[in-house]
N, C-alpha and C. Protein backbone atom coordinates (compact mmCIF):
# COMPACT_ATOMS: atom_id res chain seq x y z
N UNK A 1 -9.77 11.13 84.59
CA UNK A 1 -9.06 9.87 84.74
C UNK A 1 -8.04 9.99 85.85
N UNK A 2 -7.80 8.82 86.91
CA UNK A 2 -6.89 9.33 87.88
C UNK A 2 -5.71 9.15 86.76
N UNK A 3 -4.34 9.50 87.81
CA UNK A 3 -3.18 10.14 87.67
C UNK A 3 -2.05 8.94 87.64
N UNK A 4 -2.33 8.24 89.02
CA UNK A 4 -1.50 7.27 89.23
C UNK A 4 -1.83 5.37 88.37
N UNK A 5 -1.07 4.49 88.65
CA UNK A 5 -1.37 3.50 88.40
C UNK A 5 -2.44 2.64 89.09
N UNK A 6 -2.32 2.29 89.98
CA UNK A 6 -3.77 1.68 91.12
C UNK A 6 -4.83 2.26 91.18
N UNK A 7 -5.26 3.76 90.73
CA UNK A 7 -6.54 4.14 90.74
C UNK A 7 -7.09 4.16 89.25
N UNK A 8 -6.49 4.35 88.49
CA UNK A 8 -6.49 3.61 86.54
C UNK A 8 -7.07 2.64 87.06
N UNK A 9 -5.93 1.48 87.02
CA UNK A 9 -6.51 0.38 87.34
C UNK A 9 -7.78 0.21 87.70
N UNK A 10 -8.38 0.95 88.84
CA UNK A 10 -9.71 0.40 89.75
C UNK A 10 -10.55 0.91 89.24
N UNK A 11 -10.21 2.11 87.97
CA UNK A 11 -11.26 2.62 87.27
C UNK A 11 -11.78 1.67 85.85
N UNK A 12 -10.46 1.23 85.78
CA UNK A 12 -11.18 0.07 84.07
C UNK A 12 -11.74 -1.17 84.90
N UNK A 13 -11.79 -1.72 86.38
CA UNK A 13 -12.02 -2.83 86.37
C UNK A 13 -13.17 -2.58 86.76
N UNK A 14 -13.65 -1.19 87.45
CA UNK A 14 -15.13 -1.31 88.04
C UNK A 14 -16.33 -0.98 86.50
N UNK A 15 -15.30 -0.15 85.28
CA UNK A 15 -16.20 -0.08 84.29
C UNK A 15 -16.43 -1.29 83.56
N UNK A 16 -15.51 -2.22 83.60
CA UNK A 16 -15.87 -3.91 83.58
C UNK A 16 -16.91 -4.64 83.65
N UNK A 17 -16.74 -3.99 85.60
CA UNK A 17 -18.04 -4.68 85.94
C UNK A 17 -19.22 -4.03 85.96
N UNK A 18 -18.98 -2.88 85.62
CA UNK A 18 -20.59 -2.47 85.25
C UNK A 18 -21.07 -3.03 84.11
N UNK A 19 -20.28 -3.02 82.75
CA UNK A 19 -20.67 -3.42 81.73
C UNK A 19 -21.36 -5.04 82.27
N UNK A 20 -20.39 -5.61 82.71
CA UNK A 20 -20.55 -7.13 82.89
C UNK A 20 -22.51 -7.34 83.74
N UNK A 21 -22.32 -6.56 84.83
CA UNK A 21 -23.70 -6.14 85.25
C UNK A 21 -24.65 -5.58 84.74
N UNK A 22 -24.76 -4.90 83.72
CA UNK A 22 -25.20 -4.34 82.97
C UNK A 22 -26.05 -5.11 82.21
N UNK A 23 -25.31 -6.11 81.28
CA UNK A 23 -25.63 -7.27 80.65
C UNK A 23 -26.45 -7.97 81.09
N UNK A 24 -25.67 -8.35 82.48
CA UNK A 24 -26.64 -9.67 82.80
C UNK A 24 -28.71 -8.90 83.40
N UNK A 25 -28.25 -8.31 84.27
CA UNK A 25 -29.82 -7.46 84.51
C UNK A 25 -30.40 -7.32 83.37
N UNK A 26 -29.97 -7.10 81.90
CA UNK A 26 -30.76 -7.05 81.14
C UNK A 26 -30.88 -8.08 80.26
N UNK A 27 -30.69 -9.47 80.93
CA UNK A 27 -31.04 -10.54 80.26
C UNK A 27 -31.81 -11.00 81.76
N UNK A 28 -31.79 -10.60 82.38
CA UNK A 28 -32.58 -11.05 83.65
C UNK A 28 -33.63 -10.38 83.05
N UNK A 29 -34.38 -8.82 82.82
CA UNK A 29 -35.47 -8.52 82.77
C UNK A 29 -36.05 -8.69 81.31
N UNK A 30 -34.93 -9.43 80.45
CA UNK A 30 -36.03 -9.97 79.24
C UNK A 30 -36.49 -11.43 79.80
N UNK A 31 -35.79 -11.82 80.43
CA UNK A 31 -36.28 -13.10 80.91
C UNK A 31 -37.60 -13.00 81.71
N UNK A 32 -37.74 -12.50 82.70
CA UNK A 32 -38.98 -11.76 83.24
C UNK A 32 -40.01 -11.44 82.31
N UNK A 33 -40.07 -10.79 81.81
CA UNK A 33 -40.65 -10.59 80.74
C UNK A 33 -41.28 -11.26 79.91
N UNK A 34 -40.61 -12.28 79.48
CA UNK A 34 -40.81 -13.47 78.60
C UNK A 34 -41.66 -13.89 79.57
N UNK A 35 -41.49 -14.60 80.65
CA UNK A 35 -42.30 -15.10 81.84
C UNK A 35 -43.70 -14.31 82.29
N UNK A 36 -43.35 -13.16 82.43
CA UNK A 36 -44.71 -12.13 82.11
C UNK A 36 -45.73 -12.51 81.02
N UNK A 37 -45.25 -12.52 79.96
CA UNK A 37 -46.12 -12.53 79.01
C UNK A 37 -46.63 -14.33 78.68
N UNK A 38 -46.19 -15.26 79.16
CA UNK A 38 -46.61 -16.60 79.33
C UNK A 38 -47.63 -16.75 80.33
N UNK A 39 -47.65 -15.36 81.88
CA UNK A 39 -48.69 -15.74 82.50
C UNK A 39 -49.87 -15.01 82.07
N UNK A 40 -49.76 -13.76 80.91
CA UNK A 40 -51.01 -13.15 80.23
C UNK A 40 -51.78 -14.30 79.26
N UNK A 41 -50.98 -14.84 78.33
CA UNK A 41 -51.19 -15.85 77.81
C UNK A 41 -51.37 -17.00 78.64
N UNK A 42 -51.52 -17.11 79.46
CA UNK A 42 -52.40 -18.18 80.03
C UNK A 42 -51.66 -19.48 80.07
N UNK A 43 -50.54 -19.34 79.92
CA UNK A 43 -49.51 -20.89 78.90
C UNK A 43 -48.71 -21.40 80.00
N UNK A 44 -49.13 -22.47 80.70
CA UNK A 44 -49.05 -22.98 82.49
C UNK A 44 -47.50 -23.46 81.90
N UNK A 45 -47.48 -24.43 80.60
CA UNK A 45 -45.75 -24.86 80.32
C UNK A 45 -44.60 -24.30 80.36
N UNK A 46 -44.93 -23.26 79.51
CA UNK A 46 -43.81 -21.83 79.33
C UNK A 46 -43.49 -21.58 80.61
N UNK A 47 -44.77 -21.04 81.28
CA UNK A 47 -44.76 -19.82 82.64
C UNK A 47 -43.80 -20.54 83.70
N UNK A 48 -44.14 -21.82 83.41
CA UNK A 48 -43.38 -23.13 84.70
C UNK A 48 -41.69 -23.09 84.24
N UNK A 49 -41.57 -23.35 82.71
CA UNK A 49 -40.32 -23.22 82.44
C UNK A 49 -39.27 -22.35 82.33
N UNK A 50 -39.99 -20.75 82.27
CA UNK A 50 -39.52 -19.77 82.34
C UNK A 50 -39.53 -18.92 84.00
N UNK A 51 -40.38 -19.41 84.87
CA UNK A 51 -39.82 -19.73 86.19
C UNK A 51 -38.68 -20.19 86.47
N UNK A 52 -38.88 -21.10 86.34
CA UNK A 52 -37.11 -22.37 86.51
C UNK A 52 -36.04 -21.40 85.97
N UNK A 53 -36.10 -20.76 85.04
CA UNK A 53 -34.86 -19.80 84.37
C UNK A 53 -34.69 -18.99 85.33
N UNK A 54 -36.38 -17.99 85.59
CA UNK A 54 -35.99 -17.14 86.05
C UNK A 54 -35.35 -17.32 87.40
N UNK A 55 -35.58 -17.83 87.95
CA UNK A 55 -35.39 -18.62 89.37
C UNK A 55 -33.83 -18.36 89.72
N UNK A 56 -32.88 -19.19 88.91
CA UNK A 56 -31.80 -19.49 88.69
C UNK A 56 -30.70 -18.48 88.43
N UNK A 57 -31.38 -17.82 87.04
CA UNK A 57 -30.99 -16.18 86.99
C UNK A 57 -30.99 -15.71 87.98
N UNK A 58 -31.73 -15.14 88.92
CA UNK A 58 -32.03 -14.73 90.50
C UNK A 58 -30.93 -15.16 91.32
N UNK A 59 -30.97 -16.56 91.25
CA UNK A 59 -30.37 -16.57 92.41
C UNK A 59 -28.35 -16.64 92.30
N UNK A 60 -28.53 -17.09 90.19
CA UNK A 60 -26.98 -16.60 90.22
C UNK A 60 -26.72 -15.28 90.66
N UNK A 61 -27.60 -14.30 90.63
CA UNK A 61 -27.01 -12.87 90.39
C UNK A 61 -26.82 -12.37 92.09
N UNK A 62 -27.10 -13.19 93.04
CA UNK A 62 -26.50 -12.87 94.49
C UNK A 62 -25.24 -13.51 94.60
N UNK A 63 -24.82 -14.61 94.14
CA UNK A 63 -23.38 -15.20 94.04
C UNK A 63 -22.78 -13.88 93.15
N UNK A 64 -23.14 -13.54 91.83
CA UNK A 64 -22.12 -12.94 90.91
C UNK A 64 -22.46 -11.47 91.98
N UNK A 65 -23.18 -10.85 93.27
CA UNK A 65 -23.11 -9.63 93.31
C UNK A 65 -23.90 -8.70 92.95
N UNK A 66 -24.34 -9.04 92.16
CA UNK A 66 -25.52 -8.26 91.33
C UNK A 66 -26.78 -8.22 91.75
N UNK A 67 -27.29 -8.48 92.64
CA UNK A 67 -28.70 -8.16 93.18
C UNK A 67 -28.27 -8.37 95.03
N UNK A 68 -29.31 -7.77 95.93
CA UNK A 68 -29.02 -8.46 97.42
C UNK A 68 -29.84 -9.48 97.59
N UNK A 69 -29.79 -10.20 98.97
CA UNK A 69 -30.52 -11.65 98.73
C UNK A 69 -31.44 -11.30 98.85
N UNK A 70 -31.98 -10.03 99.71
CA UNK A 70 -34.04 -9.96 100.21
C UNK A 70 -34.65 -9.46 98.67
N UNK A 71 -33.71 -8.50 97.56
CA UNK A 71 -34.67 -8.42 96.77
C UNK A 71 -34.93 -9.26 95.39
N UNK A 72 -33.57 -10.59 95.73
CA UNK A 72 -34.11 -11.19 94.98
C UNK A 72 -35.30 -12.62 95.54
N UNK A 73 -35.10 -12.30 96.89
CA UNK A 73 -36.45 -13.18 97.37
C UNK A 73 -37.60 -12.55 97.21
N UNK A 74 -37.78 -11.56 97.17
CA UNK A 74 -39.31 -10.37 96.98
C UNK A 74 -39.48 -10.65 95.99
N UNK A 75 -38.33 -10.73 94.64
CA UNK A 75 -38.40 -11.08 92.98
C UNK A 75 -39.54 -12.29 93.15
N UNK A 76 -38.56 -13.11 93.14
CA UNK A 76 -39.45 -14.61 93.55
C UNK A 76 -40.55 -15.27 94.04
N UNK A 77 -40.34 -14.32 95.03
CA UNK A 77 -41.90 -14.82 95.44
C UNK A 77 -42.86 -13.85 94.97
N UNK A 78 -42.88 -12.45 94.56
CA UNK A 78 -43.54 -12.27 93.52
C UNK A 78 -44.15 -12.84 92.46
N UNK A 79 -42.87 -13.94 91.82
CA UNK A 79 -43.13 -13.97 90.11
C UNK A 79 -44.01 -15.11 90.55
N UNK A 80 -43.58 -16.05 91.76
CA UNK A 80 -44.25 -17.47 92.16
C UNK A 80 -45.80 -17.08 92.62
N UNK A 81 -46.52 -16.03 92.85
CA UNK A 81 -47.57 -15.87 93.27
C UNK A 81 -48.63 -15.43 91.76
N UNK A 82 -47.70 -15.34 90.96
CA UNK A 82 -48.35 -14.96 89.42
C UNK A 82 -48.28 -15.69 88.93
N UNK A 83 -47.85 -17.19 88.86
CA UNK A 83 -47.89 -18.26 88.23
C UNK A 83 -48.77 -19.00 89.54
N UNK A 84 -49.09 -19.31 90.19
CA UNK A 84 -49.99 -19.88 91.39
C UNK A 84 -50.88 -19.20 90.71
N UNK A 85 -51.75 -17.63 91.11
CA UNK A 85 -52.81 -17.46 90.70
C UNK A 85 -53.56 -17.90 89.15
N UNK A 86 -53.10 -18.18 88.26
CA UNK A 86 -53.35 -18.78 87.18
C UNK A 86 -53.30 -20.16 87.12
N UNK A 87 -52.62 -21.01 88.05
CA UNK A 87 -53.09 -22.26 88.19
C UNK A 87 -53.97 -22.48 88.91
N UNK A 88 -54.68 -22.02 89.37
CA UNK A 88 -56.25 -22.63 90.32
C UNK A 88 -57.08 -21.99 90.02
């Protein structure tokens, strides 16, 4: 643990935000997931609606910091080419 006051400090706020990051990525990849398993199941409603989540999730987590923008565009257009191939 540091010694002084300001490096304390910068140590509880970055374990903060890990926790805080922590969290959210792992409601991002149950969300994924969920979306995964709507395009095995074949279920065009879900897969569309759990897009839209995932989507959103994505793109909060470059505002909150938590992902960079190219890999959450790679995310995306990933998940969008697995819901396309099951619609046609």
């Amino acid at each position: 643990m540091a010694k002084s006051k300001t490096p304390a400090k910068r140590a509880r706020r970055a374990e903060a935000n890990r926790l805080r990051n922590k969290a959210y990525k792992s409601k991002l990849k149950t969300t994924i997931k969920q979306y995964e398993n709507a395009i095995i199941a074949e279920d065009l409603d879900t897969a569309s609606n759990k897009l839209l989540q995932v989507t959103s999730l994505l793109d909060r987590s470059i505002t909150k910091g938590i992902l960079h923008k190219n890999n959450v565009a790679r995310k995306k257009s990933a998940l969008s080419k697995k819901l396309n191939s099951i619609s046609q």
